[in-house]
PDB file of N, CA and C in Angstrom:
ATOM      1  N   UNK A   1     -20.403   3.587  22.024  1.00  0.00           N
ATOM      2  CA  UNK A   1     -20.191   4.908  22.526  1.00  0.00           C
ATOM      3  C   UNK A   1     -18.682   5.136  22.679  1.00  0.00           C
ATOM      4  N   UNK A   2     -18.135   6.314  22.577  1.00  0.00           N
ATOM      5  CA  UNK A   2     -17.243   6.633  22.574  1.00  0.00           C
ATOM      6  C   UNK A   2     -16.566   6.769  23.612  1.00  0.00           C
ATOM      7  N   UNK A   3     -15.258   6.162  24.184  1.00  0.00           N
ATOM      8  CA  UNK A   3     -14.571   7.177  25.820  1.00  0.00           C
ATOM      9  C   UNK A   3     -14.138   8.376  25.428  1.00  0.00           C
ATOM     10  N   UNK A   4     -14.000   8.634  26.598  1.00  0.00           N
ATOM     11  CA  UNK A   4     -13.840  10.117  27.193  1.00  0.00           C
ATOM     12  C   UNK A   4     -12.494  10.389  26.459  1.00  0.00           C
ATOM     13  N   UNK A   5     -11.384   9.536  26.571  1.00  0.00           N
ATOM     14  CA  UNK A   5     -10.161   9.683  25.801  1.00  0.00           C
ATOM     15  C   UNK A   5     -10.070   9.479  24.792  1.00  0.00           C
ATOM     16  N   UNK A   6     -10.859   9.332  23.943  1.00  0.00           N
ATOM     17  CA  UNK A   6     -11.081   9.090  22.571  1.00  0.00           C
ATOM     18  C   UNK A   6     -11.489  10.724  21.728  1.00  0.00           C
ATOM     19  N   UNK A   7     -12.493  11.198  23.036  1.00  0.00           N
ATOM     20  CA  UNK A   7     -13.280  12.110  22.372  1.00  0.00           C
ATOM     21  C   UNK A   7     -12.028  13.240  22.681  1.00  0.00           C
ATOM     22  N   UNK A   8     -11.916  13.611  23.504  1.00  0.00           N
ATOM     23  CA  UNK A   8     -10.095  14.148  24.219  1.00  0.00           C
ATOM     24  C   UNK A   8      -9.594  14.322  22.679  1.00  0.00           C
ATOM     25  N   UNK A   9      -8.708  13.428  22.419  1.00  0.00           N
ATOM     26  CA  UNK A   9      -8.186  13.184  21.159  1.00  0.00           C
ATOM     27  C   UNK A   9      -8.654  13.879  20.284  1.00  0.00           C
ATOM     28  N   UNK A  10      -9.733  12.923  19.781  1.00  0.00           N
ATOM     29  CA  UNK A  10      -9.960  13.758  18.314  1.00  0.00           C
ATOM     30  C   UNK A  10     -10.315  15.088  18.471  1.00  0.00           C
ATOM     31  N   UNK A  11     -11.079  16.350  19.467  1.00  0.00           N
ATOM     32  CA  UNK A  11     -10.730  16.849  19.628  1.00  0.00           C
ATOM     33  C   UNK A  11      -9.661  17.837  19.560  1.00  0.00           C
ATOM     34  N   UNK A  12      -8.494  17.334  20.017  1.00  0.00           N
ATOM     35  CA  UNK A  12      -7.593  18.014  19.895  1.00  0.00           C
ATOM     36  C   UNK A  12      -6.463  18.181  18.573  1.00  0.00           C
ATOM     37  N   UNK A  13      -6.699  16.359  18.045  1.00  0.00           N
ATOM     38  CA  UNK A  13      -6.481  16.630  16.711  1.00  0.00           C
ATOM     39  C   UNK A  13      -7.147  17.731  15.906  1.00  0.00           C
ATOM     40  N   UNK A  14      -8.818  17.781  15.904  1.00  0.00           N
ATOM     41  CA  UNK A  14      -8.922  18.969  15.300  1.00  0.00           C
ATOM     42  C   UNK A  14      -8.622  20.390  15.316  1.00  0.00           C
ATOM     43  N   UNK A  15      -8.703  20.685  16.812  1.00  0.00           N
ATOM     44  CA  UNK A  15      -7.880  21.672  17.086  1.00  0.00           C
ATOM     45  C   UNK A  15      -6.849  22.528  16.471  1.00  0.00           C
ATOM     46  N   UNK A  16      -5.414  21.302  16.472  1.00  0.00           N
ATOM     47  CA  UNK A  16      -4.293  21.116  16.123  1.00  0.00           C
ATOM     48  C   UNK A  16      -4.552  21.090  14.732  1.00  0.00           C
ATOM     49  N   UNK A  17      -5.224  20.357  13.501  1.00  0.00           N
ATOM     50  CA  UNK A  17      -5.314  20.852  12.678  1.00  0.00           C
ATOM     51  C   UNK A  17      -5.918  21.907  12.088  1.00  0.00           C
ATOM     52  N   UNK A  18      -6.895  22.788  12.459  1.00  0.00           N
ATOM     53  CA  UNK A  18      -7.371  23.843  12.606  1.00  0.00           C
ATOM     54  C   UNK A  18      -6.129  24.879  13.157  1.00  0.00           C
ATOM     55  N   UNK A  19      -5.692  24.830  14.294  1.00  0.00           N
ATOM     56  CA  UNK A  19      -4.760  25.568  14.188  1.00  0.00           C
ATOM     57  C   UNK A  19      -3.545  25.591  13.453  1.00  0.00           C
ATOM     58  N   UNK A  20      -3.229  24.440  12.436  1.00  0.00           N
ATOM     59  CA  UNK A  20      -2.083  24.734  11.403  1.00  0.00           C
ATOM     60  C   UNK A  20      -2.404  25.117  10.305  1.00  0.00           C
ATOM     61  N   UNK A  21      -3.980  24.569  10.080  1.00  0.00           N
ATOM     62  CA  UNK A  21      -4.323  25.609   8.502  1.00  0.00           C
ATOM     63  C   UNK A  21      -4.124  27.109   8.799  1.00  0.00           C
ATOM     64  N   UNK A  22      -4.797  27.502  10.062  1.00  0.00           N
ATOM     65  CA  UNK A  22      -4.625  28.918  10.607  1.00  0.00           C
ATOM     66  C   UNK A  22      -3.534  29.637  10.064  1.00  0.00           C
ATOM     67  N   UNK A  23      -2.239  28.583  10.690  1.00  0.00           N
ATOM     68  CA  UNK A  23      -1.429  29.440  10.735  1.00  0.00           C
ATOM     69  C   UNK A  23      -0.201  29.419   9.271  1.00  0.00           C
ATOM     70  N   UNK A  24      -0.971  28.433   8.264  1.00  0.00           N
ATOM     71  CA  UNK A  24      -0.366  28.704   7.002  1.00  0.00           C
ATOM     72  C   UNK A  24      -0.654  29.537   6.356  1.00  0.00           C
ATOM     73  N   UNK A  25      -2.162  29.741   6.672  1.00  0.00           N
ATOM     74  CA  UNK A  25      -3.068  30.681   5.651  1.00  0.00           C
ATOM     75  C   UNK A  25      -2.636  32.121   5.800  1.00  0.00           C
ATOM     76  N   UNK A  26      -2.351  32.250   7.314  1.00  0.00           N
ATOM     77  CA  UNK A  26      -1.373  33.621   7.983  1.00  0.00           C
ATOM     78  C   UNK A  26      -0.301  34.153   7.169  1.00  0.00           C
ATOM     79  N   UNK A  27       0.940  32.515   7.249  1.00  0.00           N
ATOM     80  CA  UNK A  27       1.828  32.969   6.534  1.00  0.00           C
ATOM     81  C   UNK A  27       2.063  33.265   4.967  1.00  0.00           C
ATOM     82  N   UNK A  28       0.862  32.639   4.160  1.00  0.00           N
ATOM     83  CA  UNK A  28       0.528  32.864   3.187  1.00  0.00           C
ATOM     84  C   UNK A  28      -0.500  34.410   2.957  1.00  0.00           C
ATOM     85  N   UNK A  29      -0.799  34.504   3.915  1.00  0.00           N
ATOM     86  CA  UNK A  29      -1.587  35.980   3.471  1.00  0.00           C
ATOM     87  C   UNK A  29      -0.192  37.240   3.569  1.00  0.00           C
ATOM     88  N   UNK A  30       0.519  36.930   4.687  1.00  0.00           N
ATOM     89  CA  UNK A  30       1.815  37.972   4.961  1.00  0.00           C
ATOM     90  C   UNK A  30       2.270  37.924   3.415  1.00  0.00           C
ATOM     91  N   UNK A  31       2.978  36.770   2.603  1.00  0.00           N
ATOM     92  CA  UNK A  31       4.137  37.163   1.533  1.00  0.00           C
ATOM     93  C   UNK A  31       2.849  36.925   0.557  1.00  0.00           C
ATOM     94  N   UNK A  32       2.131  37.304   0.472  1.00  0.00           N
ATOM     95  CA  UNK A  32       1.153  38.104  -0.732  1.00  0.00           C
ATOM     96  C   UNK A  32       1.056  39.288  -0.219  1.00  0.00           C
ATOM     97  N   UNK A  33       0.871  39.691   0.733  1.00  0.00           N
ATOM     98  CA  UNK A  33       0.724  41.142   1.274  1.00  0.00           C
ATOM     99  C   UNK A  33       2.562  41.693   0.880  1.00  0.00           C
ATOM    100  N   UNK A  34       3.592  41.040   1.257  1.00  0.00           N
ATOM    101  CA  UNK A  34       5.017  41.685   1.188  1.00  0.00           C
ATOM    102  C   UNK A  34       5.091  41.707  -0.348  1.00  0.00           C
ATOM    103  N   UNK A  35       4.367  40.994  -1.050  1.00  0.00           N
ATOM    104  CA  UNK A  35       4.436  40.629  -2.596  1.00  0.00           C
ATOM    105  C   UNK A  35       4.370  42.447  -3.130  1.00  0.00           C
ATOM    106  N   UNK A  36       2.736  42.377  -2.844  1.00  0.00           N
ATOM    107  CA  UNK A  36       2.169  43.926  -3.213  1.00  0.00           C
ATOM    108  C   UNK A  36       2.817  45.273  -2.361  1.00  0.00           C
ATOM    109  N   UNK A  37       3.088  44.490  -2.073  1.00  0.00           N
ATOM    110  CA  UNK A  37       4.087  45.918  -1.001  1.00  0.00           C
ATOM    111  C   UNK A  37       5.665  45.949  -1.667  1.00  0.00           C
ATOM    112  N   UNK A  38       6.332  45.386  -2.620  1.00  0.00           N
ATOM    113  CA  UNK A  38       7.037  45.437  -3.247  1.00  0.00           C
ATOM    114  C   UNK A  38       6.774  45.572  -4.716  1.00  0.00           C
ATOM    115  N   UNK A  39       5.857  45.408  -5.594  1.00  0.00           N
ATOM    116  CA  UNK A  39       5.188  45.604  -6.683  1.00  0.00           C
ATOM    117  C   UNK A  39       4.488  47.306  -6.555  1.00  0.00           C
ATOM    118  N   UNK A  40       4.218  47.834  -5.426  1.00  0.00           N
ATOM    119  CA  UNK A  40       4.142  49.238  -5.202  1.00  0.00           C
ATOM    120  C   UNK A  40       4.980  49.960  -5.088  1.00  0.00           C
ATOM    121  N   UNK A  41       6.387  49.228  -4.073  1.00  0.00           N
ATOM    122  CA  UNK A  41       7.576  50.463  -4.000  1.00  0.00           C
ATOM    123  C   UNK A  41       8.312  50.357  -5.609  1.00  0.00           C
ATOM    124  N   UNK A  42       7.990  49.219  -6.510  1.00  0.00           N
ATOM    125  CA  UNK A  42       8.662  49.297  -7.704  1.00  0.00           C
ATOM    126  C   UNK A  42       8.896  50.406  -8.314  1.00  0.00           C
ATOM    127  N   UNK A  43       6.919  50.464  -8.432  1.00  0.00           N
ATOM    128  CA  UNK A  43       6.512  51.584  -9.800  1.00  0.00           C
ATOM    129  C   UNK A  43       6.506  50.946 -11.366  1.00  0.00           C
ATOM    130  N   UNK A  44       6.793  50.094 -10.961  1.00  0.00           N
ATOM    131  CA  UNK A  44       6.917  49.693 -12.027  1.00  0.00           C
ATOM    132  C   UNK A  44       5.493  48.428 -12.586  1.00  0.00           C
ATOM    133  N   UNK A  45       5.144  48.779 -13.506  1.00  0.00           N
ATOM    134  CA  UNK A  45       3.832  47.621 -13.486  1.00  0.00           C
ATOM    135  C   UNK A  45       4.065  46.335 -13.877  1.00  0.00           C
ATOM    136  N   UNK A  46       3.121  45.228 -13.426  1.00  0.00           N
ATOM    137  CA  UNK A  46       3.537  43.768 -14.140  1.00  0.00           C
ATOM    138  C   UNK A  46       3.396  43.428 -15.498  1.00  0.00           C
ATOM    139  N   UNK A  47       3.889  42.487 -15.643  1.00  0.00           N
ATOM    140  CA  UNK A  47       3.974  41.562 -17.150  1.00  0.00           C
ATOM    141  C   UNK A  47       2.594  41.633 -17.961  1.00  0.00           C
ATOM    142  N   UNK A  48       1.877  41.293 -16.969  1.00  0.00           N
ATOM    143  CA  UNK A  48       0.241  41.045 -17.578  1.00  0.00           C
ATOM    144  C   UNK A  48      -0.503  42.206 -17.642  1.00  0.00           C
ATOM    145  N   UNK A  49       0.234  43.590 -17.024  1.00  0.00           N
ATOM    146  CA  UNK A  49      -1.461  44.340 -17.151  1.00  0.00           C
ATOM    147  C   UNK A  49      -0.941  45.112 -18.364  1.00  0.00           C
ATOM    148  N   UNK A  50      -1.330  45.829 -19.033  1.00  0.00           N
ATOM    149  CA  UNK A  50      -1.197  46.597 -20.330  1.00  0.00           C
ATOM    150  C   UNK A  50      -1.251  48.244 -19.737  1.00  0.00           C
ATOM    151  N   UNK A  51      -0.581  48.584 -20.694  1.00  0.00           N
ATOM    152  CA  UNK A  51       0.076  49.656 -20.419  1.00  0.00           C
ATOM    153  C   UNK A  51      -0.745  50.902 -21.278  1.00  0.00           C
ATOM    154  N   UNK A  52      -0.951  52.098 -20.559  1.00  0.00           N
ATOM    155  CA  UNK A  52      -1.595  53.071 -20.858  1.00  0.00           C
ATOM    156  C   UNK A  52      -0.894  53.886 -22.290  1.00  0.00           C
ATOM    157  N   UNK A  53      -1.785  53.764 -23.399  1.00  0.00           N
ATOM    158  CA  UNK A  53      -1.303  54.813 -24.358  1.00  0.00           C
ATOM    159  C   UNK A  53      -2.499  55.598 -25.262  1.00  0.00           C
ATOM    160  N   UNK A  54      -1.879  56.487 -25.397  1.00  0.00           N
ATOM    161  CA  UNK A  54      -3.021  57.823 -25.763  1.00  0.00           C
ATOM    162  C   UNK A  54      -4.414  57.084 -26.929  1.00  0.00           C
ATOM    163  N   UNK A  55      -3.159  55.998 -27.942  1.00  0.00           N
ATOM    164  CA  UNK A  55      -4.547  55.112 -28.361  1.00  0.00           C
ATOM    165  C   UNK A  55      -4.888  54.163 -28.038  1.00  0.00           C
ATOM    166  N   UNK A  56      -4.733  53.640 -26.964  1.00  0.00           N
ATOM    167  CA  UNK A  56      -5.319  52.347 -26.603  1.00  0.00           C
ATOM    168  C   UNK A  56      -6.582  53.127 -26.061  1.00  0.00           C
ATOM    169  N   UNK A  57      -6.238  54.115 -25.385  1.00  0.00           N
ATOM    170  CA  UNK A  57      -7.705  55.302 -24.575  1.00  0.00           C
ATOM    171  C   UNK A  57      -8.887  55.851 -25.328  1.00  0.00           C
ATOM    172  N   UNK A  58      -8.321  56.253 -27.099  1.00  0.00           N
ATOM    173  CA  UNK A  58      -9.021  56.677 -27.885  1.00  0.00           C
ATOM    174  C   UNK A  58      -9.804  55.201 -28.746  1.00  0.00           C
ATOM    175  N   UNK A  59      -9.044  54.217 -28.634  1.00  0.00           N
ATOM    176  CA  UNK A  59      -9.990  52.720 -29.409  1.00  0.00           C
ATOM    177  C   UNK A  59     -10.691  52.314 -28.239  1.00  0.00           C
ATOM    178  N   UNK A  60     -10.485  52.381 -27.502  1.00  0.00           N
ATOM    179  CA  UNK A  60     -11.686  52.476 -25.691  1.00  0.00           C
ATOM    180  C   UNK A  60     -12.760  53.508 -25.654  1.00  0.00           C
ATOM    181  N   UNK A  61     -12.372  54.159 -26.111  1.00  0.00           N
ATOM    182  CA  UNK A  61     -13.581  55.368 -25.816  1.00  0.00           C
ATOM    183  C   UNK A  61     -14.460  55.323 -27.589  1.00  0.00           C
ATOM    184  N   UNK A  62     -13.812  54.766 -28.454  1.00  0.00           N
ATOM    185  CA  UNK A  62     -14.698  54.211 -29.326  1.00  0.00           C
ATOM    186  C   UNK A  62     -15.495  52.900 -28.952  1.00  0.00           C
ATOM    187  N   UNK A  63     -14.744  52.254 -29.034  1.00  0.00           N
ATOM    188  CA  UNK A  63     -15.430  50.767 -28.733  1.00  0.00           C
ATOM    189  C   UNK A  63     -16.953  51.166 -27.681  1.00  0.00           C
ATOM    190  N   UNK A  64     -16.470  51.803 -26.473  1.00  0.00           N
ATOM    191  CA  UNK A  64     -17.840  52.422 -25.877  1.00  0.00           C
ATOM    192  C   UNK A  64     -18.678  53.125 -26.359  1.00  0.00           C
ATOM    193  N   UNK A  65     -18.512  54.158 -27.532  1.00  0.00           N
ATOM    194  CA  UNK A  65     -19.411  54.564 -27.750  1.00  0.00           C
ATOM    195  C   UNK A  65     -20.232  54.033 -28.776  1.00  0.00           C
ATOM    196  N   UNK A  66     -19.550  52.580 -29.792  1.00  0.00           N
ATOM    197  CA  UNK A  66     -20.184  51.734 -30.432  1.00  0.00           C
ATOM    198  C   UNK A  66     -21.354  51.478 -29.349  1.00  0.00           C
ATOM    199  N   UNK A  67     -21.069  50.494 -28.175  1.00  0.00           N
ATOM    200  CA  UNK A  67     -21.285  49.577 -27.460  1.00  0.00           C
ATOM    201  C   UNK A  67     -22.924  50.491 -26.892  1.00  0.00           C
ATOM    202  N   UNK A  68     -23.069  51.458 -26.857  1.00  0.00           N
ATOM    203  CA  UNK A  68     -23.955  52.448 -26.378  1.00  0.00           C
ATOM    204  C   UNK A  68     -25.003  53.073 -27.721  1.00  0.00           C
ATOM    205  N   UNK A  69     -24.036  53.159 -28.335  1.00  0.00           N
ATOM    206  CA  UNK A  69     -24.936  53.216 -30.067  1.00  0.00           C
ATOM    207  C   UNK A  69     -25.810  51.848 -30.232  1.00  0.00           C
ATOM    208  N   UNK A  70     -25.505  50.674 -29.717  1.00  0.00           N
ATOM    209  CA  UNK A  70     -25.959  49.685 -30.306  1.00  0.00           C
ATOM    210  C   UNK A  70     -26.858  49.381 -28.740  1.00  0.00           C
ATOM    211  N   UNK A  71     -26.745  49.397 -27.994  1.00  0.00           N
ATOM    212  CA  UNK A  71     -28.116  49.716 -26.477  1.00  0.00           C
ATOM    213  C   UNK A  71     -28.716  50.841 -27.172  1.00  0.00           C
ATOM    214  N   UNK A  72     -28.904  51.699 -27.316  1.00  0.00           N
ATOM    215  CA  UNK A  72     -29.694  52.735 -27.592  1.00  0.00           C
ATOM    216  C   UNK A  72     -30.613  51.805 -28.902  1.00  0.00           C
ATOM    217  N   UNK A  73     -29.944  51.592 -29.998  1.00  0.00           N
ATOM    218  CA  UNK A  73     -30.727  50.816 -30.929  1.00  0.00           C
ATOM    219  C   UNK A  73     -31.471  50.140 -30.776  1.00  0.00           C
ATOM    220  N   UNK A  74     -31.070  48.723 -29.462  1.00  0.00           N
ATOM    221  CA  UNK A  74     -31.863  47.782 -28.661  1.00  0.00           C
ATOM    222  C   UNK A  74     -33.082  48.334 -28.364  1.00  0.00           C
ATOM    223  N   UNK A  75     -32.805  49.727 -27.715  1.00  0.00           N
ATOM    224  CA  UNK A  75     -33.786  49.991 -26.478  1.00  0.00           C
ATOM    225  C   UNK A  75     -34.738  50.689 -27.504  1.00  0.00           C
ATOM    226  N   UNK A  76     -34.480  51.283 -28.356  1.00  0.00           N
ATOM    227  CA  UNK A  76     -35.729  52.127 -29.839  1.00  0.00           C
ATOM    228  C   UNK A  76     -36.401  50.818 -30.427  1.00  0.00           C
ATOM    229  N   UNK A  77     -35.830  49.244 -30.071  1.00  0.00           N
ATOM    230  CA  UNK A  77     -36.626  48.456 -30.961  1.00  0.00           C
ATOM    231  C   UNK A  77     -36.238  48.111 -32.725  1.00  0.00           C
ATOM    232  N   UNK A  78     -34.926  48.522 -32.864  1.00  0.00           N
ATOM    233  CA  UNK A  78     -34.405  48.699 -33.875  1.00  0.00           C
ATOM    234  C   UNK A  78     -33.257  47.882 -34.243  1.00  0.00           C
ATOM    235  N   UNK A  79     -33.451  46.896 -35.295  1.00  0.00           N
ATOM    236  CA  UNK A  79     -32.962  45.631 -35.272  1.00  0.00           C
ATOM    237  C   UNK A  79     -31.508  46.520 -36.186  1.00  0.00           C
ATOM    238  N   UNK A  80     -29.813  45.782 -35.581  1.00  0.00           N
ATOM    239  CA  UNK A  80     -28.460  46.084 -36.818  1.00  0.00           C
ATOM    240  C   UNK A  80     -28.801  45.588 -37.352  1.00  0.00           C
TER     241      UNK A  80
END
């Protein structure tokens, strides 16, 4: 069985580690939050997302209406 000062302890070790994940995860949620809060006052968009143009909108709005031509086909039972 365990003493009383043993259990004390670990205890409070967990505590104590519980309260430092706490408080990394804090400071890690703040500078992702200051991240996007500077990626907004930019205006300016990132590296990775792609950028809006009149045909990227018009090969999108094809591609969907393939994509819906060919469900509709599915759904009549009608093999491409």
């Amino acid at each position: 069985m365990m003493s009383l000062t043993a259990i004390l302890a670990s205890g409070l070790f967990g505590l104590l580690a519980l309260a430092l994940a706490a408080g990394f995860t804090l400071k890690g949620w703040h500078g992702w939050l200051e991240l996007k809060k500077l990626e907004l006052a930019s205006g300016s968009p990132r590296q990775d997302e792609p950028t809006a143009s009149p045909a990227g909108g018009r090969i999108e709005l094809a591609d969907l209406k393939e994509r819906v031509r060919k469900l509709e086909a599915i759904a009549a039972g009608i093999d491409l």
